[in-house]
PDB file of N, CA and C in Angstrom:
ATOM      1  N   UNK A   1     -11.753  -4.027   0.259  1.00  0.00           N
ATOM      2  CA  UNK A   1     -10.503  -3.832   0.954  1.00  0.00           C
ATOM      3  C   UNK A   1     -10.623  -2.593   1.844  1.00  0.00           C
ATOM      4  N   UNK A   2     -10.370  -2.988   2.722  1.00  0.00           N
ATOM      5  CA  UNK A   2     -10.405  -1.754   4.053  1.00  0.00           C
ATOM      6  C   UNK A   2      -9.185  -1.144   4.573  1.00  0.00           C
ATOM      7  N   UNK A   3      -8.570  -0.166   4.184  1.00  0.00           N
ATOM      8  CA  UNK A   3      -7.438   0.297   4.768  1.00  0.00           C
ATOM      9  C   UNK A   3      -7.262   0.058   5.987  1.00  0.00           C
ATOM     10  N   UNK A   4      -6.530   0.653   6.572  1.00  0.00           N
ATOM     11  CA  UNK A   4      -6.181   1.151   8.091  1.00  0.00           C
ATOM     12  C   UNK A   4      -6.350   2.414   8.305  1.00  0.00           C
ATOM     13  N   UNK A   5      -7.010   2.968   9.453  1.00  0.00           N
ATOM     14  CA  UNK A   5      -7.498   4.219   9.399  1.00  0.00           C
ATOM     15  C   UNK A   5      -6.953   4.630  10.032  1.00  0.00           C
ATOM     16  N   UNK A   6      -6.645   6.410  10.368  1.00  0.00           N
ATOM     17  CA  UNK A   6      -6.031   7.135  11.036  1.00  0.00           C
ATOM     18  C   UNK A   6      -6.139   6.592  12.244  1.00  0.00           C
ATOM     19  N   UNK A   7      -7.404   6.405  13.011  1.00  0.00           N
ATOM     20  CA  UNK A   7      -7.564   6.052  14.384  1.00  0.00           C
ATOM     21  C   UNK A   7      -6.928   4.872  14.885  1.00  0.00           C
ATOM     22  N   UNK A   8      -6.965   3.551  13.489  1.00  0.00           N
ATOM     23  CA  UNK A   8      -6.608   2.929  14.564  1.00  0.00           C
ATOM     24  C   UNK A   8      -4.853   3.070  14.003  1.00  0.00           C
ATOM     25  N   UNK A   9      -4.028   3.773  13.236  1.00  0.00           N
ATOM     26  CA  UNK A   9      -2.761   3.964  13.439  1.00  0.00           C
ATOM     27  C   UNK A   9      -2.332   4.911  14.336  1.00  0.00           C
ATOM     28  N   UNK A  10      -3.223   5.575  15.111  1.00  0.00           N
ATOM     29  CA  UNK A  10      -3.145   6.232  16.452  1.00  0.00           C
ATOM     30  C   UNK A  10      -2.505   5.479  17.590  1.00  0.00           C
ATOM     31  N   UNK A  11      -2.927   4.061  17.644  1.00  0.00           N
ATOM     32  CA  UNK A  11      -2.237   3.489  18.837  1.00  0.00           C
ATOM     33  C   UNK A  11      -0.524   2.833  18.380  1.00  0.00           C
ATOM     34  N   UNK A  12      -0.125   3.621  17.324  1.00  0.00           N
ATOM     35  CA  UNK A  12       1.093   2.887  17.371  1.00  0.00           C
ATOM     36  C   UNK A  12       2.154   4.010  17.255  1.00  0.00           C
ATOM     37  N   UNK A  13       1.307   5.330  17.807  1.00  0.00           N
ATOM     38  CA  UNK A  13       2.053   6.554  18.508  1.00  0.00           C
ATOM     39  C   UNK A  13       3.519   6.113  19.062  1.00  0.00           C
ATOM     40  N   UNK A  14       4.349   7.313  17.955  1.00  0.00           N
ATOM     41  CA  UNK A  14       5.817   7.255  18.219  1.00  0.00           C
ATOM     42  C   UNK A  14       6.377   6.012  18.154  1.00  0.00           C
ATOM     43  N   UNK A  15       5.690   5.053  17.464  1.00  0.00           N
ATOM     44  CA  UNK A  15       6.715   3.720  16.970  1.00  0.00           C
ATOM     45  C   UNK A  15       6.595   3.445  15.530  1.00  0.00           C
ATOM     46  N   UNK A  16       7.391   2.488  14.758  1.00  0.00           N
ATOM     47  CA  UNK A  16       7.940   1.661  14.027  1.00  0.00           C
ATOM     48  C   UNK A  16       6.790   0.700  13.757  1.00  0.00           C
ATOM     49  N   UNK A  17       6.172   0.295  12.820  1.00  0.00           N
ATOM     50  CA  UNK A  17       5.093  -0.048  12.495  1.00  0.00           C
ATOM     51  C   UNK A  17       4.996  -1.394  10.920  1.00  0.00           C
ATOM     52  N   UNK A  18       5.072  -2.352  11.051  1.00  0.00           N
ATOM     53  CA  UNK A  18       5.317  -3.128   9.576  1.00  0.00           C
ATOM     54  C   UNK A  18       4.045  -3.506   8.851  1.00  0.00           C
ATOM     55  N   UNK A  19       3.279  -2.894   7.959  1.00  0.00           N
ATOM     56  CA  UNK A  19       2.065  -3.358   6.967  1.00  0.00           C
ATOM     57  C   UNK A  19       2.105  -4.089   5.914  1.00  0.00           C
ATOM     58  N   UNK A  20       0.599  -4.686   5.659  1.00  0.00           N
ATOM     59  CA  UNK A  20       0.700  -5.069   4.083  1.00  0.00           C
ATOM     60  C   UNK A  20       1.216  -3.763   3.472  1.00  0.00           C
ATOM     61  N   UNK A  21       1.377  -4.297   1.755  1.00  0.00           N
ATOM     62  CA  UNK A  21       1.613  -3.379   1.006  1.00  0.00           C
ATOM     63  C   UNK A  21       0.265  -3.008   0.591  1.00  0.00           C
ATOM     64  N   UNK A  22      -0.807  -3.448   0.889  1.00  0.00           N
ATOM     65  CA  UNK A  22      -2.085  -3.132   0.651  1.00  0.00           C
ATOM     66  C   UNK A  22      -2.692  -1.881   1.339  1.00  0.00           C
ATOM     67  N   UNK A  23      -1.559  -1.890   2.497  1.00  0.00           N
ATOM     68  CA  UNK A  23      -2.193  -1.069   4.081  1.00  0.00           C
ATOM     69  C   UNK A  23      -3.474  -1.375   4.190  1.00  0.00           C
ATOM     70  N   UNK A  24      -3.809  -2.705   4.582  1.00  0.00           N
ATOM     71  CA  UNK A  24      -5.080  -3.418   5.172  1.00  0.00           C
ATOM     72  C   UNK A  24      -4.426  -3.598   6.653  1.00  0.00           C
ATOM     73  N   UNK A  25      -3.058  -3.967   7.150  1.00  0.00           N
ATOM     74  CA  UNK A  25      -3.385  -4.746   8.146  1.00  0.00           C
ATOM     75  C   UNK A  25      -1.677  -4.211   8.848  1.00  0.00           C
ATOM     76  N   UNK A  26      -1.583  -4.073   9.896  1.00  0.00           N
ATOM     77  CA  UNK A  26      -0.248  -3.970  10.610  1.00  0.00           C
ATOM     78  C   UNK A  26       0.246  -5.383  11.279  1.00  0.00           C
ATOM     79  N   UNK A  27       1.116  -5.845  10.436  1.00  0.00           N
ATOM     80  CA  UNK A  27       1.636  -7.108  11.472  1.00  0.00           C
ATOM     81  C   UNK A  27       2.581  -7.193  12.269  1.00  0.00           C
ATOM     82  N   UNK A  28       2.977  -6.001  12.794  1.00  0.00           N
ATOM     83  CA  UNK A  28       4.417  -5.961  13.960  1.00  0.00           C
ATOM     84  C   UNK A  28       4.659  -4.420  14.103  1.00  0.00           C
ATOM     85  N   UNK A  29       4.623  -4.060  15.662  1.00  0.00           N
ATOM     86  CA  UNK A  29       5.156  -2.797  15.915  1.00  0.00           C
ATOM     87  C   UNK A  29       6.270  -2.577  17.260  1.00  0.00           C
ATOM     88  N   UNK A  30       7.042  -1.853  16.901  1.00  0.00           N
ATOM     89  CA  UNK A  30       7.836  -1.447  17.832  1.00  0.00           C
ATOM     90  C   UNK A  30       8.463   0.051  18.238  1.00  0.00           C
ATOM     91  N   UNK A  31       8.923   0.019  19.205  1.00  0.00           N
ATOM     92  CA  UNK A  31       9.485   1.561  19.769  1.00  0.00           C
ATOM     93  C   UNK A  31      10.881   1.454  18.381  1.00  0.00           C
ATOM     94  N   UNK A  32      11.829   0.394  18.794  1.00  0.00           N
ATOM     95  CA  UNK A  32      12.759   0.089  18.065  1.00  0.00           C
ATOM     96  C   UNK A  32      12.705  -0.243  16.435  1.00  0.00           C
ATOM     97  N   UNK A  33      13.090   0.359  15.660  1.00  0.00           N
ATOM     98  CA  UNK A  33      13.218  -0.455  14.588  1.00  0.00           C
ATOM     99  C   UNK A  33      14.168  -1.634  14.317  1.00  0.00           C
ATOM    100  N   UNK A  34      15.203  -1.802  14.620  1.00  0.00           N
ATOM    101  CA  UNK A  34      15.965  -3.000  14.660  1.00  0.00           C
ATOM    102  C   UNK A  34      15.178  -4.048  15.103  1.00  0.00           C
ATOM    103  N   UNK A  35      14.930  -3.817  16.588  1.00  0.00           N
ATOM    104  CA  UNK A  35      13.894  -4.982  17.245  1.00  0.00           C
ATOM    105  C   UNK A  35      12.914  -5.048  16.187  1.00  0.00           C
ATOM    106  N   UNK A  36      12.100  -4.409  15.646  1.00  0.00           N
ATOM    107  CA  UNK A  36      11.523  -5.102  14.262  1.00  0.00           C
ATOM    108  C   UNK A  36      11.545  -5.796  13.286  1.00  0.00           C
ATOM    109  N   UNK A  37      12.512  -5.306  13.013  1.00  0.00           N
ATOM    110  CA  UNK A  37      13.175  -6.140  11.699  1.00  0.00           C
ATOM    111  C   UNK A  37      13.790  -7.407  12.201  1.00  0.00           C
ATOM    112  N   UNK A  38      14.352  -7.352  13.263  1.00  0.00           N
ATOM    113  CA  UNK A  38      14.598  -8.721  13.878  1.00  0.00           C
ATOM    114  C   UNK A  38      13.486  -9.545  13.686  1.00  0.00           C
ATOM    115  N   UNK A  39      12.497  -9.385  14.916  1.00  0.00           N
ATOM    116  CA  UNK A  39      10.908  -9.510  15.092  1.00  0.00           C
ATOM    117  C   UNK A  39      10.528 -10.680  13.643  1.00  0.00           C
ATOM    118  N   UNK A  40      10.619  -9.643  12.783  1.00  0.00           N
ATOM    119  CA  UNK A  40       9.977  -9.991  11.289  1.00  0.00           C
ATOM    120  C   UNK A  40      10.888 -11.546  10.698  1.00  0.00           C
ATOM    121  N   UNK A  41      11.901 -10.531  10.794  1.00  0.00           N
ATOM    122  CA  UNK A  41      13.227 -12.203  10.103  1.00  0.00           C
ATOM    123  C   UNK A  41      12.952 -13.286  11.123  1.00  0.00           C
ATOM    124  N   UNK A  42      12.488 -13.639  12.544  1.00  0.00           N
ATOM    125  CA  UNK A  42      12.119 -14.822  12.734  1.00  0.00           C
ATOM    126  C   UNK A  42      11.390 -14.953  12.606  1.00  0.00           C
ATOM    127  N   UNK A  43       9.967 -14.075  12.527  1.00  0.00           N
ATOM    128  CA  UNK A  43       8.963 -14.889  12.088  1.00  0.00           C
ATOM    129  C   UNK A  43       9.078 -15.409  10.957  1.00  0.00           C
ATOM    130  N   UNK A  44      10.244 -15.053   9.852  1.00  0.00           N
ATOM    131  CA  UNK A  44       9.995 -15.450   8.400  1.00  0.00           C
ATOM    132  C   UNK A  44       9.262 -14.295   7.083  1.00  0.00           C
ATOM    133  N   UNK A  45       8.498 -13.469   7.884  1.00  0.00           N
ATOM    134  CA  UNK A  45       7.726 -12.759   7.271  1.00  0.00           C
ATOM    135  C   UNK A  45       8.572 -11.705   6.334  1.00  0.00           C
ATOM    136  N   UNK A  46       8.349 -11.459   5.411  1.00  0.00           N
ATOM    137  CA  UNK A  46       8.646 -10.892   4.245  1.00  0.00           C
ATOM    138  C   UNK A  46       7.832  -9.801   3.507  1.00  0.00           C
ATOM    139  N   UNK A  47       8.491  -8.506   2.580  1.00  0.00           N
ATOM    140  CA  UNK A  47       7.171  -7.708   1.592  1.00  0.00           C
ATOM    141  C   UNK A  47       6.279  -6.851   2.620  1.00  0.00           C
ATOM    142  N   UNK A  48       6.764  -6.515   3.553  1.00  0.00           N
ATOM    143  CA  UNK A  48       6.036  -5.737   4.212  1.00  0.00           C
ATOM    144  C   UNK A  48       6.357  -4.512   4.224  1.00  0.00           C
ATOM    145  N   UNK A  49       5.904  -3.301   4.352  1.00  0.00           N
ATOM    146  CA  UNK A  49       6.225  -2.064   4.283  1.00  0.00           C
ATOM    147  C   UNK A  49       6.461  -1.665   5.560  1.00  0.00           C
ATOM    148  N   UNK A  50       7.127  -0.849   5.882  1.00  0.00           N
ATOM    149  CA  UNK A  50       7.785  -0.545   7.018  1.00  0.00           C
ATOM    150  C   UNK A  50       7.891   1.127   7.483  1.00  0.00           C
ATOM    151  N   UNK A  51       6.733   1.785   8.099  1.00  0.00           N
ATOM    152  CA  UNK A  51       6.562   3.009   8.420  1.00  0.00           C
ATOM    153  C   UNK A  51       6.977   3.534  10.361  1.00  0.00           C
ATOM    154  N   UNK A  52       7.514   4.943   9.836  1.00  0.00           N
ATOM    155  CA  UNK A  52       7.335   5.394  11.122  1.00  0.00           C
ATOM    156  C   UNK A  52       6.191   6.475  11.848  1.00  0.00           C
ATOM    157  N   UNK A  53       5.705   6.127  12.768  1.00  0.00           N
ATOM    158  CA  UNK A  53       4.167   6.846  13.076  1.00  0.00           C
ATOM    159  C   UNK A  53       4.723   7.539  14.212  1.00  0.00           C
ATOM    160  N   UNK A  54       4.606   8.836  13.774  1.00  0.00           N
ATOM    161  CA  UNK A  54       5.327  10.215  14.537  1.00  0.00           C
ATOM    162  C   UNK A  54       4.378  10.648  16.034  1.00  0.00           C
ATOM    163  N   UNK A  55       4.861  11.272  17.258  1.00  0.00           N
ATOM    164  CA  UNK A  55       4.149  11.151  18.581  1.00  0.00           C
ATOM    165  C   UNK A  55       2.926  11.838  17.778  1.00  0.00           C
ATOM    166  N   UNK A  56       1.298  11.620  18.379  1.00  0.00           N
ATOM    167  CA  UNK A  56       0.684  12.148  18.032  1.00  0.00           C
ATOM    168  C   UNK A  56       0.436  13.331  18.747  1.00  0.00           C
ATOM    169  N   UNK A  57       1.075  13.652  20.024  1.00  0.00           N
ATOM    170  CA  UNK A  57       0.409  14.123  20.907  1.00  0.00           C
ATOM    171  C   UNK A  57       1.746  15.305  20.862  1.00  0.00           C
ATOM    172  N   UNK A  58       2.564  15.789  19.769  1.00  0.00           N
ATOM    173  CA  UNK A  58       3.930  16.294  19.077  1.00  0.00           C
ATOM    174  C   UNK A  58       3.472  17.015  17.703  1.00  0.00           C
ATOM    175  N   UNK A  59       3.854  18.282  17.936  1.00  0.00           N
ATOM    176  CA  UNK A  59       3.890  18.944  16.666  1.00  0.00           C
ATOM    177  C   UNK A  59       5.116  19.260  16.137  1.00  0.00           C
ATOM    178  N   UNK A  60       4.982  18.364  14.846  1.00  0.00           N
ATOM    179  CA  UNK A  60       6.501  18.617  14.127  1.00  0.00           C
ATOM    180  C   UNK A  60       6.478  19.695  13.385  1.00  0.00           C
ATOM    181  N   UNK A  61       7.614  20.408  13.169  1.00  0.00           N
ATOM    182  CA  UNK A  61       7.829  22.050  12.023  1.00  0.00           C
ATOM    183  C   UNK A  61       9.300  21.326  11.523  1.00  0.00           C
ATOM    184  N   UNK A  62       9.044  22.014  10.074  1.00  0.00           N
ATOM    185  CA  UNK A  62      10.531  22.120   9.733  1.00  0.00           C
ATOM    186  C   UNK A  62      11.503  22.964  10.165  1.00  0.00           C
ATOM    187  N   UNK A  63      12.456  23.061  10.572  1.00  0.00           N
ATOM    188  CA  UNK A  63      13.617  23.586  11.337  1.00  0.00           C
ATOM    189  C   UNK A  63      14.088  24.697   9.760  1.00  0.00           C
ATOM    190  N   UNK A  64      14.334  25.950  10.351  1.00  0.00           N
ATOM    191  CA  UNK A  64      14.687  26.934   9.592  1.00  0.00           C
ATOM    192  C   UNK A  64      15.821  27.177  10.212  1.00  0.00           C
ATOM    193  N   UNK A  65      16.572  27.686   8.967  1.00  0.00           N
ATOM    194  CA  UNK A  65      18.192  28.164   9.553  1.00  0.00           C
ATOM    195  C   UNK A  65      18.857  29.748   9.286  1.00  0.00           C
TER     196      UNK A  65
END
């Protein structure tokens, strides 16, 4: 079993992303998450995990107050 590797979850920079639960394989990505989940319910597809893949090219910090 072969994960998904950093590189290639690189190209789904700053979107919405649906995997096995195995994380072998990405079967649907979008900017939108709604449009995803739409996406998914017609295809039928089901049990998928559902991540968001942050800009890569963006450094996030936690916000101090």
């Amino acid at each position: 079993m072969k994960l998904i590797s950093l590189q290639e979850l690189a190209q789904y920079s700053d979107q919405y992303i649906a995997i096995s639960q195995d994380n072998t394989k990405v079967f649907a990505s979008n900017n939108n998450l709604e449009t995803l989940q739409k996406e998914l319910e017609k295809q039928h597809i089901e049990g998928l995990a559902i991540h968001y893949i942050p800009p890569i090219d963006t450094v996030l910090s936690p916000v101090c107050l």
